[in-house]
Protein backbone atom coordinates (compact mmCIF):
# COMPACT_ATOMS: atom_id res chain seq x y z
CA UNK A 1 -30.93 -28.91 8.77
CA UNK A 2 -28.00 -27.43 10.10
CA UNK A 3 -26.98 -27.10 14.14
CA UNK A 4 -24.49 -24.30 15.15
CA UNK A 5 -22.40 -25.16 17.77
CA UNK A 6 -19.93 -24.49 19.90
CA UNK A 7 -16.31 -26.10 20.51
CA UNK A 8 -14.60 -25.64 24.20
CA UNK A 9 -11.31 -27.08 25.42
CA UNK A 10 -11.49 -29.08 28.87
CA UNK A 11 -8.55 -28.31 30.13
CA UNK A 12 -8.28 -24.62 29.90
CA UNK A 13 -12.36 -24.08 29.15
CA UNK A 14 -11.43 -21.92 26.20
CA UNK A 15 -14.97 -21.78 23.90
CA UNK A 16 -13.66 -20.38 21.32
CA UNK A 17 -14.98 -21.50 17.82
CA UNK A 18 -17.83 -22.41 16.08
CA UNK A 19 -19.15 -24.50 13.79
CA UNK A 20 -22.00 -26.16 12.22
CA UNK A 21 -23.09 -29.42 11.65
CA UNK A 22 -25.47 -32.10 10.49
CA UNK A 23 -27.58 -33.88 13.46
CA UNK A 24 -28.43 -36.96 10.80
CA UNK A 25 -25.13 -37.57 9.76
CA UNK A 26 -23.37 -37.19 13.03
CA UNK A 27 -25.14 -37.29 16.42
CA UNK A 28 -22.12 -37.91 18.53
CA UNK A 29 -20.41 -35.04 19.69
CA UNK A 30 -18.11 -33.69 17.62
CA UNK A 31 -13.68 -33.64 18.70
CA UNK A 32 -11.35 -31.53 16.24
CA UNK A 33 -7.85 -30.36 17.26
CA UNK A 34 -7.76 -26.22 16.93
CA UNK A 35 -4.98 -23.97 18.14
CA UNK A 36 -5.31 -22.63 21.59
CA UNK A 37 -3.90 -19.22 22.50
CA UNK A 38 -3.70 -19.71 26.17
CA UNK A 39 -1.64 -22.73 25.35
CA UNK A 40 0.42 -21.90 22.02
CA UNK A 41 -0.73 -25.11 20.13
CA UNK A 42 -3.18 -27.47 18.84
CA UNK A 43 -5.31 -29.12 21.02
CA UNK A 44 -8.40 -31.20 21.42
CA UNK A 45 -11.84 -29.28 21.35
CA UNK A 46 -15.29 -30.83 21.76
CA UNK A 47 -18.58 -29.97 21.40
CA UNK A 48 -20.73 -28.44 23.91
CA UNK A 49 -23.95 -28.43 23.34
């Protein structure tokens, strides 16, 4: 039982990957540090919905 979902940065509210994960195993939201383009480096992107 896999979710698709999305991953947005706050600060410059890039959405700009996705991903997929396991509602058992992890119902908090999900925070992974991605490259923005707008920015030039890695930065913090959580999920939206």
């Amino acid at each position: 039982m896999w979710k698709t979902i999305i991953l947005a940065n706050a600060d410059t509210k890039e959405k700009l990957y996705l991903t997929s994960k396991n509602p058992k195993n992890t119902p908090h939201k999900i925070k992974l540090k991605k490259y923005s383009p707008k920015l030039k480096h890695r930065v913090w992107f959580t999920e939206i919905n």
